[in-house]
N, C-alpha and C. Protein backbone atom coordinates (compact mmCIF):
# COMPACT_ATOMS: atom_id res chain seq x y z
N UNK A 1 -21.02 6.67 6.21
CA UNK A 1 -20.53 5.35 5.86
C UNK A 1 -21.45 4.32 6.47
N UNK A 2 -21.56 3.00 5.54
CA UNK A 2 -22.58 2.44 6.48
C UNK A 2 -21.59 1.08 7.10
N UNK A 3 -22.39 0.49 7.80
CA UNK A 3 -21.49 -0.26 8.78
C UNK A 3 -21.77 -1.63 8.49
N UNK A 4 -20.76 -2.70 8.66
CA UNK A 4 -20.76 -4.07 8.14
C UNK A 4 -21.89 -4.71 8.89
N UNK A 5 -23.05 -5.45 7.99
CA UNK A 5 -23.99 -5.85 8.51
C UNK A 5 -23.85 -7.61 7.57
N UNK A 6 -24.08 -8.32 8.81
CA UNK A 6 -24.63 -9.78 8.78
C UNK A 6 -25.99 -9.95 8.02
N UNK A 7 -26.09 -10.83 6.95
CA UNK A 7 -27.54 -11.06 6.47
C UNK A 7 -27.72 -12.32 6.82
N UNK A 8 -28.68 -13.11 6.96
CA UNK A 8 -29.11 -14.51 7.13
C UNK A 8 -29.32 -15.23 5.74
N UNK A 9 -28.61 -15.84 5.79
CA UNK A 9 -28.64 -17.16 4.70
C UNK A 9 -30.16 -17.65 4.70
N UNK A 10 -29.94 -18.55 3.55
CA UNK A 10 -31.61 -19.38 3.44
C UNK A 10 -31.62 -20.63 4.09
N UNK A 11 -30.16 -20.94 4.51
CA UNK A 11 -29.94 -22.32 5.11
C UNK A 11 -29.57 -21.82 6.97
N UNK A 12 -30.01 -20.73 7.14
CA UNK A 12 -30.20 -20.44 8.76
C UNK A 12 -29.16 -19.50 9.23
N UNK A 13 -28.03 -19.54 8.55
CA UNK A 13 -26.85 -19.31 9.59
C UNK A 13 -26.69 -17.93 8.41
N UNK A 14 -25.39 -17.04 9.05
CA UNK A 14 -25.31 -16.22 8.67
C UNK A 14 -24.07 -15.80 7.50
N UNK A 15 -24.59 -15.17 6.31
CA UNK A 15 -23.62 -15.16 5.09
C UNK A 15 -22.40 -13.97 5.32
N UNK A 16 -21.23 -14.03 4.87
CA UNK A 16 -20.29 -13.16 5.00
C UNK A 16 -20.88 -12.01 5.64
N UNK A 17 -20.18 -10.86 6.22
CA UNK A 17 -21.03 -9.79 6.31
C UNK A 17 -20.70 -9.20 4.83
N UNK A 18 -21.63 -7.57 4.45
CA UNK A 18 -21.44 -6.74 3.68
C UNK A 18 -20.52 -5.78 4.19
N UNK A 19 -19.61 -5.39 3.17
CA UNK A 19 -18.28 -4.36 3.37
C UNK A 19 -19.30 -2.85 3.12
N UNK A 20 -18.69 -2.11 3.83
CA UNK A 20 -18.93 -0.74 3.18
C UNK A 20 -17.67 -0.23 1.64
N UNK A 21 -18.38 0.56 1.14
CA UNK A 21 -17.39 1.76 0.09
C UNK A 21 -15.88 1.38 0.35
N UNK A 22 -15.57 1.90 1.66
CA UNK A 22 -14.39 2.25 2.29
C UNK A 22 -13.61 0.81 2.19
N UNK A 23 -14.23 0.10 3.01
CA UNK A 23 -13.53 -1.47 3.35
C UNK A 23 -13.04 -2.05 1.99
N UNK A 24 -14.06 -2.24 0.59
CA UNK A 24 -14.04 -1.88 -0.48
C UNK A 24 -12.81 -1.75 -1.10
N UNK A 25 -12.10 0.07 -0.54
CA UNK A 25 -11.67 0.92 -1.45
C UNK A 25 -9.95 0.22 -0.85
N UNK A 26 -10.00 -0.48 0.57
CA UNK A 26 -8.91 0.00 0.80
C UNK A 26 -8.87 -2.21 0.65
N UNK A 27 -9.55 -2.66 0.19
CA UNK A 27 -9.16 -4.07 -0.32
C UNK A 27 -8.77 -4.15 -1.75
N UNK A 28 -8.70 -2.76 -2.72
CA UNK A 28 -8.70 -2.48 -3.63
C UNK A 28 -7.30 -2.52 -3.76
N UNK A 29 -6.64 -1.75 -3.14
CA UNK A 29 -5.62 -1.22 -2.71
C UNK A 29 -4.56 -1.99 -2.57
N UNK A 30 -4.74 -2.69 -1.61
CA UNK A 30 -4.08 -3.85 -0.79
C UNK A 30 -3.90 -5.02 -1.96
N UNK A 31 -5.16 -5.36 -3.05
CA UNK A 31 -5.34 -6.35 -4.09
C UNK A 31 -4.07 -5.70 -4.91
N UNK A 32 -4.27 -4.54 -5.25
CA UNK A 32 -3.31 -3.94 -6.54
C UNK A 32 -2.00 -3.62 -5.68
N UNK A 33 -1.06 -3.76 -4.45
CA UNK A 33 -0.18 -4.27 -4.05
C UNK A 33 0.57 -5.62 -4.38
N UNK A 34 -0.59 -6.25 -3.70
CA UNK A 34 -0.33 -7.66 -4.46
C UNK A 34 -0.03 -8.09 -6.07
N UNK A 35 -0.78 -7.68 -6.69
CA UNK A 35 -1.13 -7.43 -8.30
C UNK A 35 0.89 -6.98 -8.47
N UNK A 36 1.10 -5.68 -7.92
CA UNK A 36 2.80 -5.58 -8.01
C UNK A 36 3.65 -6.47 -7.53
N UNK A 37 3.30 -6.78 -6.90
CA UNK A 37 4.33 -7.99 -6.24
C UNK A 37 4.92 -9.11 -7.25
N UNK A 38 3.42 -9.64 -7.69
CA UNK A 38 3.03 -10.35 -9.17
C UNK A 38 4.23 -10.07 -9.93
N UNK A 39 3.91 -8.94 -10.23
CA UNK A 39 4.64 -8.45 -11.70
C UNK A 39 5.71 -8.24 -11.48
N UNK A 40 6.70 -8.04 -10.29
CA UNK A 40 8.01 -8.02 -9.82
C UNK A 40 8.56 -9.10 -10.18
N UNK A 41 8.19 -10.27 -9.31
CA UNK A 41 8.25 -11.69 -9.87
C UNK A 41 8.42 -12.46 -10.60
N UNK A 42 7.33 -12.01 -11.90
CA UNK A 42 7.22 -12.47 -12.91
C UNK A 42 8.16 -11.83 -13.69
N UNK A 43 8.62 -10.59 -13.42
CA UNK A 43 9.59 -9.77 -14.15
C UNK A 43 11.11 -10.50 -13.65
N UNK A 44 11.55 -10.76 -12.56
CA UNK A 44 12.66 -10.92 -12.26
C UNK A 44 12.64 -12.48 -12.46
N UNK A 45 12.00 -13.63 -12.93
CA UNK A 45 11.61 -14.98 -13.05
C UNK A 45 12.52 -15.14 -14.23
N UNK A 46 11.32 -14.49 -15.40
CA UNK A 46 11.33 -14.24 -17.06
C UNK A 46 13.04 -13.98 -16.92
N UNK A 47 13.74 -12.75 -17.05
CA UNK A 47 14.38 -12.07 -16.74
C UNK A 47 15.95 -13.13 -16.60
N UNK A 48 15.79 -14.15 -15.13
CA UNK A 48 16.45 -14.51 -14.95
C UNK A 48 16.87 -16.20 -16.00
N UNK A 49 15.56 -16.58 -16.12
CA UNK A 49 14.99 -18.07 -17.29
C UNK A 49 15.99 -17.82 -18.36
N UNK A 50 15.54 -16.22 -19.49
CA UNK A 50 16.30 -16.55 -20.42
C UNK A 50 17.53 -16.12 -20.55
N UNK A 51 17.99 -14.99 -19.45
CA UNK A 51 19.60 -14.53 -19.13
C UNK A 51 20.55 -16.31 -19.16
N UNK A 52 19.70 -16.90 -18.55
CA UNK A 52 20.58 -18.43 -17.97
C UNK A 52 20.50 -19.26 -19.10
N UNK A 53 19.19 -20.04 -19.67
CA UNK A 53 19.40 -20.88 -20.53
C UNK A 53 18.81 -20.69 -22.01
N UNK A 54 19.20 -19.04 -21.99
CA UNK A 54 18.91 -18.81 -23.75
C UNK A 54 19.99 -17.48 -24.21
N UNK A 55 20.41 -16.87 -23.35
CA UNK A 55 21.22 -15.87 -23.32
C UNK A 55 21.01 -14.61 -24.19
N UNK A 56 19.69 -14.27 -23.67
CA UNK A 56 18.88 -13.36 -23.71
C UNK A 56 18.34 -12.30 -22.72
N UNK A 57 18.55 -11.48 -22.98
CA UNK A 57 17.58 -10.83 -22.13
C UNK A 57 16.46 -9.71 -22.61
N UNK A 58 15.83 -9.41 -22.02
CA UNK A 58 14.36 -8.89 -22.25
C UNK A 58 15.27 -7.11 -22.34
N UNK A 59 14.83 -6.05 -23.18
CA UNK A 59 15.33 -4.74 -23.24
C UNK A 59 14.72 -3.99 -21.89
N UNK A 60 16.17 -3.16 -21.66
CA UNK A 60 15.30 -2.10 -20.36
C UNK A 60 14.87 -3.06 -19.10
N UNK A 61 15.36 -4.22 -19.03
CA UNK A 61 14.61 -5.68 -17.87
C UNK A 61 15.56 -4.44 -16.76
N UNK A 62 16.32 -3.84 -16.40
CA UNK A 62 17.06 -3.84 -15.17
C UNK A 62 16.01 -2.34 -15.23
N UNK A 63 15.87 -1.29 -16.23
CA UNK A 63 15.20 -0.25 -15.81
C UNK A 63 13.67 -1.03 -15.21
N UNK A 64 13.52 -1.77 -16.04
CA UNK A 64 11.84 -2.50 -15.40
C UNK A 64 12.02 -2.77 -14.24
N UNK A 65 13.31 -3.67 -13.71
CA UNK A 65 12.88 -4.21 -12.80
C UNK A 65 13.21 -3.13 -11.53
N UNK A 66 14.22 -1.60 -11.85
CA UNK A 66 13.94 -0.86 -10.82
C UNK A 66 13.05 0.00 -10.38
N UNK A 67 12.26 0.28 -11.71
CA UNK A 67 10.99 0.97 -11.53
C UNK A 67 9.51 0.27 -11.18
N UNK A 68 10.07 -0.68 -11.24
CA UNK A 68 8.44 -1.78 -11.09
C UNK A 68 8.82 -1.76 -9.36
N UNK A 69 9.95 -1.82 -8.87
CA UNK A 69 10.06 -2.19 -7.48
C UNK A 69 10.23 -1.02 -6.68
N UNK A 70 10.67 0.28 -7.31
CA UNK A 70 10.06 1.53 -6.38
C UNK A 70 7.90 1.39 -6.36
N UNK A 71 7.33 1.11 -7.59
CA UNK A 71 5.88 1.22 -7.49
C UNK A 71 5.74 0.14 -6.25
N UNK A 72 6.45 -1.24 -6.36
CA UNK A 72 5.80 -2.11 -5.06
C UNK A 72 6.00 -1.39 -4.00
N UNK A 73 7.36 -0.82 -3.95
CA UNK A 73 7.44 -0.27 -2.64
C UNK A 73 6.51 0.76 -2.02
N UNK A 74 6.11 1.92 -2.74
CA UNK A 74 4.95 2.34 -2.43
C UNK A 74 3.52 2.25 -2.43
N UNK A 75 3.14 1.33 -3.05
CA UNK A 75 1.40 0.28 -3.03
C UNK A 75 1.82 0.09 -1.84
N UNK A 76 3.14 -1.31 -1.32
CA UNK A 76 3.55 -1.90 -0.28
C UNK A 76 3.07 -0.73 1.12
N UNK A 77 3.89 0.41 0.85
CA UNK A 77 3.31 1.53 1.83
C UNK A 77 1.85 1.68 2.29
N UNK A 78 1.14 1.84 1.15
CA UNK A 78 -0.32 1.89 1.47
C UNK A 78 -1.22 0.74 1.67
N UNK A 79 -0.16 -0.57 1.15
CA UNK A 79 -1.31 -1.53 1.81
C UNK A 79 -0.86 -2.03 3.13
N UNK A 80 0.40 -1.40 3.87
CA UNK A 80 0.46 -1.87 5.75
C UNK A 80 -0.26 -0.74 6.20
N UNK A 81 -0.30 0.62 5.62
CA UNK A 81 -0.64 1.82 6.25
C UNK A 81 -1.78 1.63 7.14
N UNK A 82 -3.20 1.24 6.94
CA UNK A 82 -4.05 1.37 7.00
C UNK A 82 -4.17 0.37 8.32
N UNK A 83 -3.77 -0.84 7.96
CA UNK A 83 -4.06 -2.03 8.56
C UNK A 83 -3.39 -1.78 9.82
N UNK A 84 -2.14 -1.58 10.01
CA UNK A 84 -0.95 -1.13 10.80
C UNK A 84 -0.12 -2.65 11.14
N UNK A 85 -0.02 -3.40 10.17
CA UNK A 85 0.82 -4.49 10.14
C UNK A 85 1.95 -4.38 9.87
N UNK A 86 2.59 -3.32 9.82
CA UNK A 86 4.06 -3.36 9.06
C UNK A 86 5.12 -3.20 11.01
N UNK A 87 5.94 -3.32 10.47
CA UNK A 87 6.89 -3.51 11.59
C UNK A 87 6.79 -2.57 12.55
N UNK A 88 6.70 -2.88 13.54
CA UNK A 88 6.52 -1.34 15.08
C UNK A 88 7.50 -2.28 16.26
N UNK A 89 7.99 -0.83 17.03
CA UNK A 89 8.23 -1.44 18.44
C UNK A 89 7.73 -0.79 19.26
N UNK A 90 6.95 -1.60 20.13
CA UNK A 90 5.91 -0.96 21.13
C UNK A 90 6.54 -1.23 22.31
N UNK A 91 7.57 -0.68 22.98
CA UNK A 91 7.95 -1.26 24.13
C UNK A 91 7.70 -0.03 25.47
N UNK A 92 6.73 1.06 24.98
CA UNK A 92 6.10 2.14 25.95
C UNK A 92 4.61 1.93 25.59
N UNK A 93 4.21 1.47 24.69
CA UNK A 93 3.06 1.40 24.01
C UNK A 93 2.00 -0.46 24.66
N UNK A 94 2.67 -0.90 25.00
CA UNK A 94 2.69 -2.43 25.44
C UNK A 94 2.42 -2.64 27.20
N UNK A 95 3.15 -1.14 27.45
CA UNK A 95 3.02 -1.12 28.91
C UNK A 95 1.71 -0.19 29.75
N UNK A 96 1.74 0.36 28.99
CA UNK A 96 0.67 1.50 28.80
C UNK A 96 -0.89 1.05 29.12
N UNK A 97 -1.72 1.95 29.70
CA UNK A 97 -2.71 1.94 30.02
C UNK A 97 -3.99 1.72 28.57
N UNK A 98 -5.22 1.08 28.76
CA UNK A 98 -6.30 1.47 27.53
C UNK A 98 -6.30 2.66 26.86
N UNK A 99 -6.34 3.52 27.65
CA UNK A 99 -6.23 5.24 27.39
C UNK A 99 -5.23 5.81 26.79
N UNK A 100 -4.03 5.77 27.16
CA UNK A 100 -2.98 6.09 26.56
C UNK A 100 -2.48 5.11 25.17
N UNK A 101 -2.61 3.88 25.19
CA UNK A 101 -2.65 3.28 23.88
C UNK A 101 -3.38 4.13 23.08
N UNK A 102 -4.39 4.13 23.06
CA UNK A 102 -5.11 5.24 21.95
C UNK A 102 -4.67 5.94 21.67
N UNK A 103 -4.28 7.24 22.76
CA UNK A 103 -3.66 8.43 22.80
C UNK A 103 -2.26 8.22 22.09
N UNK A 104 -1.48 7.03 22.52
CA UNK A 104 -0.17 7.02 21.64
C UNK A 104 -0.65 6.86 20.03
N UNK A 105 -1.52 6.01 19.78
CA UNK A 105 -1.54 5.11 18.19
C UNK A 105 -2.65 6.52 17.71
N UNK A 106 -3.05 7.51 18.27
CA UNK A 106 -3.66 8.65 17.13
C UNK A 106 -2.15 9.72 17.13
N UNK A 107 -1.36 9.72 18.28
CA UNK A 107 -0.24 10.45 17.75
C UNK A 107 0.62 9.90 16.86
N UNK A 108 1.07 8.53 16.65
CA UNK A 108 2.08 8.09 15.86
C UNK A 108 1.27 8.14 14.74
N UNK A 109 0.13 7.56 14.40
CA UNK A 109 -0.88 8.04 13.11
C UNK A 109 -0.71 9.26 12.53
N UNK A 110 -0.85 10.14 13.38
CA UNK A 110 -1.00 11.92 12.53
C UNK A 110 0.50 12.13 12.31
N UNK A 111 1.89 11.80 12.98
CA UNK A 111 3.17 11.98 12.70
C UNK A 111 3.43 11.18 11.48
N UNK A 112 2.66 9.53 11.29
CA UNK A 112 2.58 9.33 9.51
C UNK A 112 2.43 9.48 8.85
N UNK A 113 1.20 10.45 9.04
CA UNK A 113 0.19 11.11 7.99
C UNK A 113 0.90 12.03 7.55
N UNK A 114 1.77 12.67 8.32
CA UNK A 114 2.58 13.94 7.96
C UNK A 114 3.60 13.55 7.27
N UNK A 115 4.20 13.17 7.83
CA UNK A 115 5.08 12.03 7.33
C UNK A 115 5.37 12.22 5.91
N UNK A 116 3.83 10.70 5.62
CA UNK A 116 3.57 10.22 4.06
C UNK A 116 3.27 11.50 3.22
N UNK A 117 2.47 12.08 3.47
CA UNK A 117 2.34 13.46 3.08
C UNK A 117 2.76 14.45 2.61
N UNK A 118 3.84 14.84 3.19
CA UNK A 118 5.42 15.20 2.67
C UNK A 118 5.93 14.53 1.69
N UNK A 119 5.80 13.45 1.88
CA UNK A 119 6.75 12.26 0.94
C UNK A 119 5.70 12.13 -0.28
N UNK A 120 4.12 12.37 -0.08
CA UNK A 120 3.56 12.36 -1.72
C UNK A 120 3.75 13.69 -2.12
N UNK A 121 4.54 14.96 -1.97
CA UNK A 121 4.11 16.40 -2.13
C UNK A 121 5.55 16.00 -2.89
N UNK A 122 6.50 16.01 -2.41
CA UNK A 122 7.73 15.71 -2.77
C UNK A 122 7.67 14.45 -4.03
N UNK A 123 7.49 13.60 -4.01
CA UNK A 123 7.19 12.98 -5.11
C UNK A 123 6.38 13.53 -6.46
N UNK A 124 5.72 13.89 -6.29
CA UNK A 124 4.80 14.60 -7.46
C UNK A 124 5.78 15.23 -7.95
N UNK A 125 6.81 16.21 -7.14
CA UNK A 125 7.23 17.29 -8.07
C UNK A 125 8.48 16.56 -8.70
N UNK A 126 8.91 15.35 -8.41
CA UNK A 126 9.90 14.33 -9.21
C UNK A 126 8.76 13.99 -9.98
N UNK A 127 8.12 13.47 -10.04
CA UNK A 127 6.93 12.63 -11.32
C UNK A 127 7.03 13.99 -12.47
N UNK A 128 6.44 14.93 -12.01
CA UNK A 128 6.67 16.40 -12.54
C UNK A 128 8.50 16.98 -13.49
N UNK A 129 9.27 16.93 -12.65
CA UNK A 129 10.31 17.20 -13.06
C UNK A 129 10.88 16.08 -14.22
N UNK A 130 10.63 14.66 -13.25
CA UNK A 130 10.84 13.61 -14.58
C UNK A 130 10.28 13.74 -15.78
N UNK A 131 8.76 14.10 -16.41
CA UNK A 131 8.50 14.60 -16.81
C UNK A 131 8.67 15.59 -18.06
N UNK A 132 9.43 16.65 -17.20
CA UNK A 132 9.53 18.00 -18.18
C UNK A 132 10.94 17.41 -18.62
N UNK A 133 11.79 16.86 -18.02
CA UNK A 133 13.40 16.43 -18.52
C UNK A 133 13.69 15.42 -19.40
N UNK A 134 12.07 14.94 -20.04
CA UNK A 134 11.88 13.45 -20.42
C UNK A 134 13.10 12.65 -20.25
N UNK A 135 12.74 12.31 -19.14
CA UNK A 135 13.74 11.23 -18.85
C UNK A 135 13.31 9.35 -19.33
N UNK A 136 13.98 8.85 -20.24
CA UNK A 136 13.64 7.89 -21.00
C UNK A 136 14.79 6.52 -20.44
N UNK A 137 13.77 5.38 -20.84
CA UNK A 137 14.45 4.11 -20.52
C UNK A 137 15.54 3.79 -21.51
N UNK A 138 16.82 3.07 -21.17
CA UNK A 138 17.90 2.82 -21.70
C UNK A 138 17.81 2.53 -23.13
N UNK A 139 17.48 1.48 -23.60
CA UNK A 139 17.22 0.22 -24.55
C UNK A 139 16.25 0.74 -25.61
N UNK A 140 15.20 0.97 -25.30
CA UNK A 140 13.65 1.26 -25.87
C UNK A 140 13.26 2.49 -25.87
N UNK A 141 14.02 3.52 -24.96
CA UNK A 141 13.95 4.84 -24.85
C UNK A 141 12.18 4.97 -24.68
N UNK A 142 11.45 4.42 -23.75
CA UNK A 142 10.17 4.59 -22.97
C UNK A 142 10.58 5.66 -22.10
N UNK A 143 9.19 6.78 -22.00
CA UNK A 143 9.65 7.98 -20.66
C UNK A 143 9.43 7.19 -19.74
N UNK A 144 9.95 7.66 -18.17
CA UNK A 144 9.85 6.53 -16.97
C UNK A 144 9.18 7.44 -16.31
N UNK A 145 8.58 8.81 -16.31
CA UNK A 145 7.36 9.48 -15.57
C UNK A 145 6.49 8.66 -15.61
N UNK A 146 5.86 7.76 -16.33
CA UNK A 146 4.37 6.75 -15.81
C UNK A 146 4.48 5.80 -15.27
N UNK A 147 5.80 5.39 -14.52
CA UNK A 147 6.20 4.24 -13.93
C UNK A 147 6.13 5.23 -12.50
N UNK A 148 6.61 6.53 -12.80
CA UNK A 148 6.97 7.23 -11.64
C UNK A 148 5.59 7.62 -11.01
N UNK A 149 4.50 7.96 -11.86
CA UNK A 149 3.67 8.59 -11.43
C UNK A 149 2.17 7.31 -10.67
N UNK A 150 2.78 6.04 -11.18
CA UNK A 150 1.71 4.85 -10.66
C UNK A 150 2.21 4.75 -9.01
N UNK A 151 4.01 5.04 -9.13
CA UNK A 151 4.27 4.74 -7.54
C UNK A 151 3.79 5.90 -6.84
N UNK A 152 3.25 7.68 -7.69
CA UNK A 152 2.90 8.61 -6.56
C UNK A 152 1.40 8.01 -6.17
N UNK A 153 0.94 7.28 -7.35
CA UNK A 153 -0.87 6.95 -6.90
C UNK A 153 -0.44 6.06 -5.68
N UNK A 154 -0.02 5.30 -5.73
CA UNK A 154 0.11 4.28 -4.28
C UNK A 154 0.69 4.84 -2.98
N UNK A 155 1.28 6.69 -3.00
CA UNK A 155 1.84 7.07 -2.14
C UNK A 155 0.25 7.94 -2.06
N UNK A 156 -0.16 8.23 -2.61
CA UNK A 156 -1.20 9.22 -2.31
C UNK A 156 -2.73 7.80 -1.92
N UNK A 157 -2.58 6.66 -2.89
CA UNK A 157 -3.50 6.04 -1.79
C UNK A 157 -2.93 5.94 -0.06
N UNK A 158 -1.41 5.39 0.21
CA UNK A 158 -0.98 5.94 1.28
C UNK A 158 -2.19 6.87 2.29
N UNK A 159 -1.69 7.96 1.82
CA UNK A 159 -2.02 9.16 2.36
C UNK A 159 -3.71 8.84 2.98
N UNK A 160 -4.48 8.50 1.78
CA UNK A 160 -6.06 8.13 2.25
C UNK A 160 -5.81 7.63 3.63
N UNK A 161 -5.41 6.47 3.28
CA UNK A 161 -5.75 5.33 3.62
C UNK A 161 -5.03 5.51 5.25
N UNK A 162 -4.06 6.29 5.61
CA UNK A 162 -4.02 6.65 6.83
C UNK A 162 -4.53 7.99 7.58
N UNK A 163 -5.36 8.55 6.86
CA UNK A 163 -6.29 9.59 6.79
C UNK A 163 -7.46 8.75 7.62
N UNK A 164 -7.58 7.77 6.35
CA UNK A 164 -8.97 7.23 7.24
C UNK A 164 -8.60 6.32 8.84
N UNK A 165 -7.27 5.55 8.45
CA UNK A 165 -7.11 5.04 9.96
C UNK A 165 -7.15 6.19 11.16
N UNK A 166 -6.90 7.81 10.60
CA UNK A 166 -6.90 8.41 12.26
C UNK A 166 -8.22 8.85 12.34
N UNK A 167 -8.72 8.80 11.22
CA UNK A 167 -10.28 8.97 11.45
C UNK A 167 -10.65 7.98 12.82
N UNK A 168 -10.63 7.01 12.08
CA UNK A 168 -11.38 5.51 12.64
C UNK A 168 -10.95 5.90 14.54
N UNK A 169 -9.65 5.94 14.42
CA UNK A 169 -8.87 6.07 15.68
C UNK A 169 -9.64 6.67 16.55
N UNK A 170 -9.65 8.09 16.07
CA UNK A 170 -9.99 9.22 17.04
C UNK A 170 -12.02 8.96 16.83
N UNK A 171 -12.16 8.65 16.17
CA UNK A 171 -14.22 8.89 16.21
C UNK A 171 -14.64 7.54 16.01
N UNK A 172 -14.26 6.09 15.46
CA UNK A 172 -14.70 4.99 15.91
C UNK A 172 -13.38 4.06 15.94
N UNK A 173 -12.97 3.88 17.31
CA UNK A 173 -11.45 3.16 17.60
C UNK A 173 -12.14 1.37 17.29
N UNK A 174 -13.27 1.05 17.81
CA UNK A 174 -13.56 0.06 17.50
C UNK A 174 -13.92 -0.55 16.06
N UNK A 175 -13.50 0.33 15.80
CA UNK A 175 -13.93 -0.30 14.38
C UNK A 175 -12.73 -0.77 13.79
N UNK A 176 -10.98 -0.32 13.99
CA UNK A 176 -9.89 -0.80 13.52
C UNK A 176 -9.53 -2.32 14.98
N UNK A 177 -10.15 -2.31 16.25
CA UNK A 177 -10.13 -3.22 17.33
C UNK A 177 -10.43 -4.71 16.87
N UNK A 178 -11.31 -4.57 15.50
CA UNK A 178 -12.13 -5.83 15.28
C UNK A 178 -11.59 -6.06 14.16
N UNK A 179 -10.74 -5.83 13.83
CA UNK A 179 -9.91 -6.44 12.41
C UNK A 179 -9.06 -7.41 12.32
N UNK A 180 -9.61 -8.20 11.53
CA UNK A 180 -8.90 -9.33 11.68
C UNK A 180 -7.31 -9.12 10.82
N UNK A 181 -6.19 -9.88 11.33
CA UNK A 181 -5.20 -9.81 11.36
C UNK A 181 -4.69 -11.14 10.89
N UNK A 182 -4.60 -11.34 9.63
CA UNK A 182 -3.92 -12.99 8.97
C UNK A 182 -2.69 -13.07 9.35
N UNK A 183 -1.92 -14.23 9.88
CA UNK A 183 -0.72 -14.24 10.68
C UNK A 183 -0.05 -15.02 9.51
N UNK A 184 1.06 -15.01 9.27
CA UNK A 184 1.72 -16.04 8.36
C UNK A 184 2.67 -16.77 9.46
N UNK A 185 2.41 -18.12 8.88
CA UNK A 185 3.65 -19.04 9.64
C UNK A 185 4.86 -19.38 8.66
């Protein structure tokens, strides 16, 4: 993998750095999270607009809107995975030495990995079973295996994507140390 390098501008100072592959793969990721979020939104917006002042509604809107929000939920998975922004309580982890921080955050890592892991092995064979049972949407009678099987891609990006954080962990810790962290107020 190659490593984020600074180039010099023509006006002196220095231009963004360059991402590697990886940095890349897992802004990819994190984008097409977002991208669901979108479409949740826009689904439950629409949804609610003409239920109220046209007394309408869109076919299959409640199967949409539960299958569109299991897929956020698992993108959602893989885009805190990596970063490790999603909710923790560190109250042994906080007290703890340089050394043992590490040592804790590559064990709670590999117990996720296992974890998520399980949880994409197990999923597949629902994507699978949904599948063979064609199981179809209410209204429109659409199969709901490709709704099922976009949320196993976001459980199996998951999986990468904390693959590569115990990488990083255990053979370059500094490299997840220097990440910047957007705070919302």
């Amino acid at each position: 993998m190659s490593e984020t390098v600074a180039e010099p501008s023509a006006r002196g100072g220095s231009s963004p750095p360059r991402r590697n592959r990886m940095d890349r793969f897992i802004d990819a990721i994190e984008l097409l999270a977002a991208i669901f979020v979108g479409i949740v939104a826009i689904d439950i917006f629409v949804s609610v607009v003409l239920r109220k002042f046209f007394s309408v509604s869109i076919p299959d809107s409640y199967d949409f809107g539960r299958l569109l929000l299991g897929i956020l939920i698992f993108w959602g998975i893989a885009a805190t995975s990596y970063r490790g922004t999603h909710i923790t309580v560190d109250l042994v982890w906080s007290v703890a030495s340089p050394r043992w921080k590490r040592v804790i955050d590559v064990f709670a890592t590999l117990v996720l990995l296992l974890v998520v892991t399980t949880q994409t092995i197990m999923l597949f064979d629902k994507v699978r079973l949904t599948r063979a049972d064609h199981v179809l949407t209410y209204d429109l009678n659409l199969p709901v295996w490709p709704f099922f099987a976009v949320a196993w891609l976001g459980d199996v990006s998951a999986v990468l994507l904390i693959a590569v954080r115990t990488f990083r962990l255990i053979v370059r810790p500094e490299s997840l140390a220097a990440m910047p962290i957007k705070m919302v107020e």
